[in-house]
N, C-alpha and C. Protein backbone atom coordinates (compact mmCIF):
# COMPACT_ATOMS: atom_id res chain seq x y z
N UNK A 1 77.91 107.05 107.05
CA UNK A 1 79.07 106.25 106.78
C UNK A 1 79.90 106.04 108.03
N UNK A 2 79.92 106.91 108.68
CA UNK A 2 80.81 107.23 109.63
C UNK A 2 80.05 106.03 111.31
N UNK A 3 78.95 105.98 110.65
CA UNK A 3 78.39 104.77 112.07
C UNK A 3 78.21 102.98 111.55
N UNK A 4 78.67 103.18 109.97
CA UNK A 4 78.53 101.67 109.49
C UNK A 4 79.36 100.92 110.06
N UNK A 5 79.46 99.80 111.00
CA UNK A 5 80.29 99.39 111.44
C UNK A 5 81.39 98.03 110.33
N UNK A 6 80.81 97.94 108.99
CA UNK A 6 81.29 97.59 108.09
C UNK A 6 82.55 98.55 106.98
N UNK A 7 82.68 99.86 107.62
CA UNK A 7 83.52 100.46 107.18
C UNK A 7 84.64 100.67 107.90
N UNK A 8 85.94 100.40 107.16
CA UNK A 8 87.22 101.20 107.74
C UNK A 8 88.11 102.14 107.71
N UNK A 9 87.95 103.54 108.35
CA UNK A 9 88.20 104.27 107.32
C UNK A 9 90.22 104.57 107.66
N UNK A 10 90.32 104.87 106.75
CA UNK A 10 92.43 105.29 106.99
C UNK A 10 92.50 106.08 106.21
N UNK A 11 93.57 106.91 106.37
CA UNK A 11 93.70 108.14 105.90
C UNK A 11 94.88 107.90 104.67
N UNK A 12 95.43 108.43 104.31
CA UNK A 12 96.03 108.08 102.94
C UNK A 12 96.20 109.77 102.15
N UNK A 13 97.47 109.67 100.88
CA UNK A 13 97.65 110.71 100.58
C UNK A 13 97.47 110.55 99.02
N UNK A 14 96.79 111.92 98.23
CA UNK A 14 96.83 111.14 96.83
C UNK A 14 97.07 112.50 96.36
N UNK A 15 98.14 112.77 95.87
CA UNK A 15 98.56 113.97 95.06
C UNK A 15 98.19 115.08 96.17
N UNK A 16 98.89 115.18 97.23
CA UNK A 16 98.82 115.90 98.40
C UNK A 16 97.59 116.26 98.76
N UNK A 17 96.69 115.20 98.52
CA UNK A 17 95.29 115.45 98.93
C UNK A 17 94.54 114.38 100.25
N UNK A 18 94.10 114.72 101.31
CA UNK A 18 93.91 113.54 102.07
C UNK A 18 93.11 113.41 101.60
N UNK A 19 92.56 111.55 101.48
CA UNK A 19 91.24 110.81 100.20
C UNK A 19 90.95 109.90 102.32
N UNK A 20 89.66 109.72 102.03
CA UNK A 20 89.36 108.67 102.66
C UNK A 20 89.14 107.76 102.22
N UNK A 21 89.74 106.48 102.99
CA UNK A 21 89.91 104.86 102.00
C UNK A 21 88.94 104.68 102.70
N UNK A 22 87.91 103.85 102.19
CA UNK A 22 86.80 103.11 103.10
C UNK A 22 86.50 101.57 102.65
N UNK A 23 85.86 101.06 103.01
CA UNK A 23 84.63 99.63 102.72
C UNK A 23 85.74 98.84 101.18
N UNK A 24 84.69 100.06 100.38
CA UNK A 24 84.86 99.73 98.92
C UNK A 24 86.34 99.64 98.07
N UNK A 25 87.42 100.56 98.54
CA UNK A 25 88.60 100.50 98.47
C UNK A 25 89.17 99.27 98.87
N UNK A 26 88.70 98.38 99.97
CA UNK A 26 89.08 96.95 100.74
C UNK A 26 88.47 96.09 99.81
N UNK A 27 87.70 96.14 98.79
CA UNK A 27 86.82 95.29 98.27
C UNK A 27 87.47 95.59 96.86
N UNK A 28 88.15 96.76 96.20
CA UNK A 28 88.70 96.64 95.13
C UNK A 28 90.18 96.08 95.39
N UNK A 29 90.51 95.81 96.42
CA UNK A 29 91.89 95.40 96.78
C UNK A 29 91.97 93.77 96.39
N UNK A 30 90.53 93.36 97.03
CA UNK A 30 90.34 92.05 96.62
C UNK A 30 90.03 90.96 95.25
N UNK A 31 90.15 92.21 94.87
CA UNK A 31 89.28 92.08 93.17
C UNK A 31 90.36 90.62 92.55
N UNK A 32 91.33 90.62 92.79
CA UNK A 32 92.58 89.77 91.95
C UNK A 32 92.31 88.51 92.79
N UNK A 33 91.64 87.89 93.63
CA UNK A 33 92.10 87.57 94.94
C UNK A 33 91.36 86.21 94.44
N UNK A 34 91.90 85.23 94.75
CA UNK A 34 90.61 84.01 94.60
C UNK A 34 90.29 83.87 96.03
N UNK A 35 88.82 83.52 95.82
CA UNK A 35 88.34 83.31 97.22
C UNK A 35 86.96 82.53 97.62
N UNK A 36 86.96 81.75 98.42
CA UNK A 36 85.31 80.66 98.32
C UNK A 36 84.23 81.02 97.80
N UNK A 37 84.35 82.23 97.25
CA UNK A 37 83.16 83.22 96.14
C UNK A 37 83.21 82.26 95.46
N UNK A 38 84.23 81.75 94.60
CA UNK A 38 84.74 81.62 93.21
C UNK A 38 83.76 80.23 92.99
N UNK A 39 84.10 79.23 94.07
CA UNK A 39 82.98 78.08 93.73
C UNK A 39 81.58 78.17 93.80
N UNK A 40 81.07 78.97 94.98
CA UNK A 40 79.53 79.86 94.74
C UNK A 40 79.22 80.47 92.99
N UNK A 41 80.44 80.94 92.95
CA UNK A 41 79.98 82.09 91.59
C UNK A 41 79.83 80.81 90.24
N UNK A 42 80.52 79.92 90.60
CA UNK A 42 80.63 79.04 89.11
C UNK A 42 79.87 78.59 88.58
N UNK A 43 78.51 78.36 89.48
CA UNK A 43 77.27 77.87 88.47
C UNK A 43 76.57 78.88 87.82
N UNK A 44 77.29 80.20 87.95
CA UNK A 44 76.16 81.34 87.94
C UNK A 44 76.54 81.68 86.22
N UNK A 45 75.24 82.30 85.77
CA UNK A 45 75.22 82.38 84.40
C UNK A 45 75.81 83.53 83.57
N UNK A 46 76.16 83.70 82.13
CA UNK A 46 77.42 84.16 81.57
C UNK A 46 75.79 85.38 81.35
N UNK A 47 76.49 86.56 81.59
CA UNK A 47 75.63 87.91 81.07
C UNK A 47 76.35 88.44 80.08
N UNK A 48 77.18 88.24 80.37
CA UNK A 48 78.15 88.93 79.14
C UNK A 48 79.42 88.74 78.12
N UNK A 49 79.56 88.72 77.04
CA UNK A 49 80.40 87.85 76.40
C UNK A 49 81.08 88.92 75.18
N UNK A 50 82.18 89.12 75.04
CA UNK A 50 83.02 89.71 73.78
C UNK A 50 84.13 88.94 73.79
N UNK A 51 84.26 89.29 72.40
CA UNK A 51 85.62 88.29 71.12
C UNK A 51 86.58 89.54 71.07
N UNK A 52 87.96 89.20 71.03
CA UNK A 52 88.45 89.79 70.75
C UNK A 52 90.35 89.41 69.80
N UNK A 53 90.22 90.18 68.77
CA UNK A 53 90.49 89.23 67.81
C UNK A 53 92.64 89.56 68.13
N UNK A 54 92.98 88.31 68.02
CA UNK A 54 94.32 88.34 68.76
C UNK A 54 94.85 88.26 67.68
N UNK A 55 95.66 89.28 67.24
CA UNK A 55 96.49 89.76 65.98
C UNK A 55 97.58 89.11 65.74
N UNK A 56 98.30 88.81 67.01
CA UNK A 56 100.12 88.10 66.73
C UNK A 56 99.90 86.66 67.09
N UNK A 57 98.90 85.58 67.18
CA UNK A 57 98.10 84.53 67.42
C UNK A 57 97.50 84.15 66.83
N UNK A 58 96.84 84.76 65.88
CA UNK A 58 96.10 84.33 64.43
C UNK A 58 94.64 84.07 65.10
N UNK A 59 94.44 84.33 66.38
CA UNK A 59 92.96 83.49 67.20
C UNK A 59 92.71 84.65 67.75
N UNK A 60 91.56 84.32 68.88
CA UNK A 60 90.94 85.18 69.38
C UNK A 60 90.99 84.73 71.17
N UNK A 61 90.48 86.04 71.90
CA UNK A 61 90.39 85.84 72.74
C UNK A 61 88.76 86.06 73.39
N UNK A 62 88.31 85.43 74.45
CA UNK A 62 86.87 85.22 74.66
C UNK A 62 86.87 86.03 76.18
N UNK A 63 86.12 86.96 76.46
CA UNK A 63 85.74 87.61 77.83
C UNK A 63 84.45 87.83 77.70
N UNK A 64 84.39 86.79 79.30
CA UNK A 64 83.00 86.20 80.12
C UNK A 64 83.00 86.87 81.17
N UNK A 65 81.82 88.02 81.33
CA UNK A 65 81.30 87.83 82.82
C UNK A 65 80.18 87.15 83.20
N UNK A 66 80.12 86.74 84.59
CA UNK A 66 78.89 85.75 85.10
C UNK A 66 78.05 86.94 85.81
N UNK A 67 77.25 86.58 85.86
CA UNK A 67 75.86 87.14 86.53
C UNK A 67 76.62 87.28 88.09
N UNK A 68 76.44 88.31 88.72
CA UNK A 68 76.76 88.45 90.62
C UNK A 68 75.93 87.49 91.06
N UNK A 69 76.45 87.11 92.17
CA UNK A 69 75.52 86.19 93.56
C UNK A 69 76.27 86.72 94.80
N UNK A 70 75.46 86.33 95.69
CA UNK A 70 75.66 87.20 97.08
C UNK A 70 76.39 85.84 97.79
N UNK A 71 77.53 86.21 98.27
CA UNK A 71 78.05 85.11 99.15
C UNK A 71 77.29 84.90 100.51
N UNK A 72 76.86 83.69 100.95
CA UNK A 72 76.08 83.42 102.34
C UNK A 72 77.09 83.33 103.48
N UNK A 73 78.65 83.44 102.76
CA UNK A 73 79.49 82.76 104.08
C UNK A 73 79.59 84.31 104.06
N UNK A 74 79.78 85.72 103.14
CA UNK A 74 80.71 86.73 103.96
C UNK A 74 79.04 87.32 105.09
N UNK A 75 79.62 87.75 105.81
CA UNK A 75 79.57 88.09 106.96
C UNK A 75 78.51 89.74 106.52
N UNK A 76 78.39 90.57 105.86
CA UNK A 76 77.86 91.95 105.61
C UNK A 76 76.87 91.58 104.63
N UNK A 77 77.30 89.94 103.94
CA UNK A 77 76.05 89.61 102.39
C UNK A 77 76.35 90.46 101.68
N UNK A 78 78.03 90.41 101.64
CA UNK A 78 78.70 91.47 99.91
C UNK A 78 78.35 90.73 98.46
N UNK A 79 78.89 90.20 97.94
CA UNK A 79 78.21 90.17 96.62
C UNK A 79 79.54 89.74 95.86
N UNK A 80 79.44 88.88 94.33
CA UNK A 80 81.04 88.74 93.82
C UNK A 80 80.18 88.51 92.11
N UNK A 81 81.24 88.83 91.60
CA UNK A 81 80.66 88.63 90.32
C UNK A 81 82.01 88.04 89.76
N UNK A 82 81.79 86.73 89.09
CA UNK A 82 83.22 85.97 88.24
C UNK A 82 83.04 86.73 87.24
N UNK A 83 84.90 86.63 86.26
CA UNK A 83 85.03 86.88 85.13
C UNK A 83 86.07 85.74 84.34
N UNK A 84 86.58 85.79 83.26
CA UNK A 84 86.90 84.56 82.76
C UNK A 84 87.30 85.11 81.13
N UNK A 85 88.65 84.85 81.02
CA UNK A 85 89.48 85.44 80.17
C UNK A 85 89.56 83.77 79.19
N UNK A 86 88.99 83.95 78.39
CA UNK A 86 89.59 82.03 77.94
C UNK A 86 90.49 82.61 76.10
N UNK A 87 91.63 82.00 76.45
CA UNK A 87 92.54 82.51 75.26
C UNK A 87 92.95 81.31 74.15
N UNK A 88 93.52 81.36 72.69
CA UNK A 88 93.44 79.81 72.41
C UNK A 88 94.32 78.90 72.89
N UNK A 89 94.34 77.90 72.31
CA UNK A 89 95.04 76.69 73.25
C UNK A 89 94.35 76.36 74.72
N UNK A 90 93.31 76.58 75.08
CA UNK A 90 92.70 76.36 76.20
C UNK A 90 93.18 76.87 77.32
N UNK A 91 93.97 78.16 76.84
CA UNK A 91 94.22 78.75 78.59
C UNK A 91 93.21 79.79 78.72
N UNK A 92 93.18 79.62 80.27
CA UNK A 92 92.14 80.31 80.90
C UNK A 92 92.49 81.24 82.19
N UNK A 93 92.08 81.98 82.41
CA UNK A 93 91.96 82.88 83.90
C UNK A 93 90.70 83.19 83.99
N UNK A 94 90.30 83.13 85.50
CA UNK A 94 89.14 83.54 86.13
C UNK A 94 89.51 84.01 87.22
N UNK A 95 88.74 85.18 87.63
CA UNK A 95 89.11 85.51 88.78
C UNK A 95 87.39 86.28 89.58
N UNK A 96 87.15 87.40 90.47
CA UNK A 96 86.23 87.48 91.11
C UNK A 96 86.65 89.36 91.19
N UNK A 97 85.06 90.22 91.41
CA UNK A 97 84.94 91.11 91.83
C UNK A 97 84.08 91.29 92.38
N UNK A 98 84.56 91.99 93.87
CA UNK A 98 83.51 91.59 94.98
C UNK A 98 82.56 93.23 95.40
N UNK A 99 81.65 93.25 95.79
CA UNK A 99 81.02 94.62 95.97
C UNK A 99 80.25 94.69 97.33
N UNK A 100 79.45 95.93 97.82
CA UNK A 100 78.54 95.00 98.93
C UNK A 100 76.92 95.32 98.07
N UNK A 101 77.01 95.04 96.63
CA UNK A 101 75.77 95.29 96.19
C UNK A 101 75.88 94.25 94.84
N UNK A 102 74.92 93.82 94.04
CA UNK A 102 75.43 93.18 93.13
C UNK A 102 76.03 94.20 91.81
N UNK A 103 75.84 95.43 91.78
CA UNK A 103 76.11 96.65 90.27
C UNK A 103 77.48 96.46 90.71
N UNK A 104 77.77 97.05 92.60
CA UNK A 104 78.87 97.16 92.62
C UNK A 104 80.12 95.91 92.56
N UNK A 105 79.94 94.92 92.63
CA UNK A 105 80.47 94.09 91.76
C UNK A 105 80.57 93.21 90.52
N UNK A 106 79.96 94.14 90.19
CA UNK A 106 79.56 93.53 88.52
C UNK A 106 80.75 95.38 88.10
N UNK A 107 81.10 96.07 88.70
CA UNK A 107 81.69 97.21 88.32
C UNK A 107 83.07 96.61 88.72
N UNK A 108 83.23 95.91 89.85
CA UNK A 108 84.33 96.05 90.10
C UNK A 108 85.34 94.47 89.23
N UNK A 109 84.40 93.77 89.04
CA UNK A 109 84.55 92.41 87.84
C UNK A 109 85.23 93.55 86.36
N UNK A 110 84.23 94.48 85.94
CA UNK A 110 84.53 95.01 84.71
C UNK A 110 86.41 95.76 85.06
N UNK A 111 86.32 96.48 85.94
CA UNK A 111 87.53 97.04 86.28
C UNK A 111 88.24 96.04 86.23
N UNK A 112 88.40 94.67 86.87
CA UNK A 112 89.58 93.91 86.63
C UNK A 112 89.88 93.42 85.76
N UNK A 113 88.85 93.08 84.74
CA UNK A 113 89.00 93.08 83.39
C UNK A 113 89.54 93.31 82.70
N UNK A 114 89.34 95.15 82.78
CA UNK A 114 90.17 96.04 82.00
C UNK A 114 91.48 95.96 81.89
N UNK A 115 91.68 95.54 83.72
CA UNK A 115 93.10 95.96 84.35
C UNK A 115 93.68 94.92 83.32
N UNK A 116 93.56 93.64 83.71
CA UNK A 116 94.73 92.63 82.84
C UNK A 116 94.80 92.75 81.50
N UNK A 117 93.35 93.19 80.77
CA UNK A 117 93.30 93.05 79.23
C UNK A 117 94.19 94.23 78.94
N UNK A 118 94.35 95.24 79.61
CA UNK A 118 94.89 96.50 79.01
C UNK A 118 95.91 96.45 79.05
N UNK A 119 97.14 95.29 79.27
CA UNK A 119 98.20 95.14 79.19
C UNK A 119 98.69 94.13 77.48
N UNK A 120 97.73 93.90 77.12
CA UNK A 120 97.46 93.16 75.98
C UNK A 120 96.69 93.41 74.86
N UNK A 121 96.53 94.85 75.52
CA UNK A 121 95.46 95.93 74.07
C UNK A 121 96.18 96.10 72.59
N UNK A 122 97.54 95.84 72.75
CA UNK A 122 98.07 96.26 71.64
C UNK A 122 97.95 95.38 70.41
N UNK A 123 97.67 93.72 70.68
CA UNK A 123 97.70 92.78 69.90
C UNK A 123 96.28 92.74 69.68
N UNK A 124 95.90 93.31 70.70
CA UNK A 124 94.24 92.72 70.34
C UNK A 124 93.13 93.68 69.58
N UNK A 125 92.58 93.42 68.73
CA UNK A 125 91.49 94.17 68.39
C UNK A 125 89.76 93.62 68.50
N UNK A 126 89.03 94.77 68.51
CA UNK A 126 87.71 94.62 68.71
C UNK A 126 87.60 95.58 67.65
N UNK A 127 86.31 95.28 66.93
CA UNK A 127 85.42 96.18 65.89
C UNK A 127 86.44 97.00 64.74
N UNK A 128 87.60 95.71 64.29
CA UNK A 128 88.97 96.07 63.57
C UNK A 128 89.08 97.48 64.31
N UNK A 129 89.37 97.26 65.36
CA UNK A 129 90.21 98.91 65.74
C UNK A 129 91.24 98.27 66.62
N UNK A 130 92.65 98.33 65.90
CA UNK A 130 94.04 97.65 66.88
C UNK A 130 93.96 98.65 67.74
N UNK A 131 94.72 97.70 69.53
CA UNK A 131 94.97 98.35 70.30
C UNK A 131 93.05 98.35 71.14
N UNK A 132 92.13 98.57 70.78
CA UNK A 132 90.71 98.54 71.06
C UNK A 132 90.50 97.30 71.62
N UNK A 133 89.99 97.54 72.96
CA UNK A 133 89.29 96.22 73.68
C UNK A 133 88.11 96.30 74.25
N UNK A 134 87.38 97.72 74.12
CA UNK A 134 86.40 98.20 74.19
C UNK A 134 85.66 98.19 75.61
N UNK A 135 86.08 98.01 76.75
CA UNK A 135 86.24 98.17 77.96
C UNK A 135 86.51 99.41 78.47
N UNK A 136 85.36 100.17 79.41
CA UNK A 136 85.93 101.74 79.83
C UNK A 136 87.08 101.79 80.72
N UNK A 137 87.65 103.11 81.33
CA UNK A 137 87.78 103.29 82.65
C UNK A 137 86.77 103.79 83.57
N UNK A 138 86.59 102.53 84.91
CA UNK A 138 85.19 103.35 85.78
C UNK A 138 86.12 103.78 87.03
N UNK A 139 85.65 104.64 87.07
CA UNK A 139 86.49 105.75 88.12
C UNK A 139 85.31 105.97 89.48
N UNK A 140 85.62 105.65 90.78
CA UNK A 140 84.86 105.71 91.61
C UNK A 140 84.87 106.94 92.31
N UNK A 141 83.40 107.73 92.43
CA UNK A 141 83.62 108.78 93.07
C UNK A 141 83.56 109.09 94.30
N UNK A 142 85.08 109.06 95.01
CA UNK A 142 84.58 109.12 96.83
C UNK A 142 85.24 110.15 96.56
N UNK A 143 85.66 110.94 95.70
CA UNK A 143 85.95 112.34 95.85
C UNK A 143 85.39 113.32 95.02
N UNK A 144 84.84 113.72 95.39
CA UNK A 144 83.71 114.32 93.78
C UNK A 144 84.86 115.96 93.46
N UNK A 145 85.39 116.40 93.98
CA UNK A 145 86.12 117.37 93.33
C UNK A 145 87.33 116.97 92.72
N UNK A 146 87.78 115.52 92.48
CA UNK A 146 88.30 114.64 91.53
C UNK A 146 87.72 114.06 90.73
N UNK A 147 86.23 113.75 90.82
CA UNK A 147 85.24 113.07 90.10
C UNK A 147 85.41 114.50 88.70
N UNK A 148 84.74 115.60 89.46
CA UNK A 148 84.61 116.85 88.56
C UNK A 148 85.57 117.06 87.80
N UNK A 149 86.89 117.30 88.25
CA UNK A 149 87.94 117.70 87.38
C UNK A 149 88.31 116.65 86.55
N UNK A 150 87.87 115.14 86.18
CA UNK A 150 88.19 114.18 85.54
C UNK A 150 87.18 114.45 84.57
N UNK A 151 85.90 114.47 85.22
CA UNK A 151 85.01 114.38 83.93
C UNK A 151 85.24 115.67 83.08
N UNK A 152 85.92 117.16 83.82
CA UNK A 152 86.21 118.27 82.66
C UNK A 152 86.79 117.73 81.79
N UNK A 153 88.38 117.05 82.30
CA UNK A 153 89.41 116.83 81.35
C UNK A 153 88.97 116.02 80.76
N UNK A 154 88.03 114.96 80.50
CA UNK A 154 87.81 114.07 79.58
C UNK A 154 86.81 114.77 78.22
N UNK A 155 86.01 115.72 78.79
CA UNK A 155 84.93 116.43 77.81
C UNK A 155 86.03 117.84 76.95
N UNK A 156 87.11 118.03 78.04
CA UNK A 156 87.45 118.89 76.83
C UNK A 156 88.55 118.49 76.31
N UNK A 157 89.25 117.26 76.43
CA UNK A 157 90.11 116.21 75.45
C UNK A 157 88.99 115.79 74.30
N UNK A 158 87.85 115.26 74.79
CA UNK A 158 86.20 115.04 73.56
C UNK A 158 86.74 115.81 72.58
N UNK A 159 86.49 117.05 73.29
CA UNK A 159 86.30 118.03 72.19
C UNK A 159 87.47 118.73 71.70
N UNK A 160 88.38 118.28 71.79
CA UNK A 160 89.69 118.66 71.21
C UNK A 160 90.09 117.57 69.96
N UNK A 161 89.66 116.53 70.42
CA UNK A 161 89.61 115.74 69.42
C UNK A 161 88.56 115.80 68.12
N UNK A 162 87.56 116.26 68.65
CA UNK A 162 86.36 116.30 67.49
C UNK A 162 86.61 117.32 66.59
N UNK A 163 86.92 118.78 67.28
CA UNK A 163 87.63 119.76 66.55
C UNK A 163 88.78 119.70 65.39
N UNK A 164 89.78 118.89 65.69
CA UNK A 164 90.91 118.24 65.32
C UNK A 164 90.43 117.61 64.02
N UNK A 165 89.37 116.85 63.51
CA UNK A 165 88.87 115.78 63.28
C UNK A 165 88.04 116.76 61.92
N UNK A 166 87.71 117.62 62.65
CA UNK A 166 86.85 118.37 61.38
C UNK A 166 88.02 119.18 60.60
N UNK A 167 88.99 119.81 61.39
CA UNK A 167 89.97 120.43 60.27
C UNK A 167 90.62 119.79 59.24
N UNK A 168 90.59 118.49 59.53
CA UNK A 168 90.99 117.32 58.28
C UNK A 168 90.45 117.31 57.36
């Protein structure tokens, strides 16, 4: 990592921990960003598609991702994958997540996803579950002794809940 000349690394503080920012951190920065991807990406085909049913609107809302393509203009041959929020009344947002692989921007498309829809989880439901938009959190591991202690706390919240669940 340390000889890719496509990486930059800066130092940074995260809960009094020094994290190294690199590459991929510059590439989730861009995620919101429109950029000459966006007309490359537009012919590219829909892989993925969920409804999601808009409670205080009486309608629904539609989330599209497109298939990744590799941009020829960036410079390393990173990669962008469109996404595309279409709500009723014909409004729309699209925007781009860029990676230097095509998974990794087809990961970083899903993350921005999340990001805007999860401000709008409350009206919306998927699979009648209000509040449900059925979108994870993907958590990137450039720190694996944050990676570790996330995935504990999530397996033993699991299982605090499942426990919980049977005493009922």
């Amino acid at each position: 990592m340390d000889g890719d000349p496509g990486v930059v690394p800066r130092r940074g503080h995260l809960h009094g921990r020094v994290v190294q920012v690199d590459r991929e951190a510059d590439l989730l920065r861009r995620l919101l960003e429109k950029s000459e991807t966006m007309s490359n990406s537009e012919n590219s085909r829909i892989i993925a598609r969920r409804v999601l049913r808009d409670e205080s609107a009486g309608g629904s809302v539609e989330l599209l991702v497109y298939e990744p393509v590799q941009d020829p203009h960036e410079e390393h041959g990173d990669w962008s994958c469109r996404f595309e929020i279409r709500k009723n009344l014909g409004e729309s947002l699209s925007s781009v997540g860029h990676g230097v692989d095509s998974l990794q921007a087809l990961l970083t498309a899903l993350s921005g996803l999340r990001q805007i829809m999860k401000n709008e989880g409350n009206r919306l439901t998927w699979l009648r579950q209000p509040g449900e938009i059925g979108l994870p959190i993907i958590i990137a591991e450039d720190d694996r002794d944050l990676a570790a202690l996330l995935e504990h706390l999530v397996e033993a919240e699991y299982c605090r809940q499942v426990l919980a669940a049977k005493q009922r």
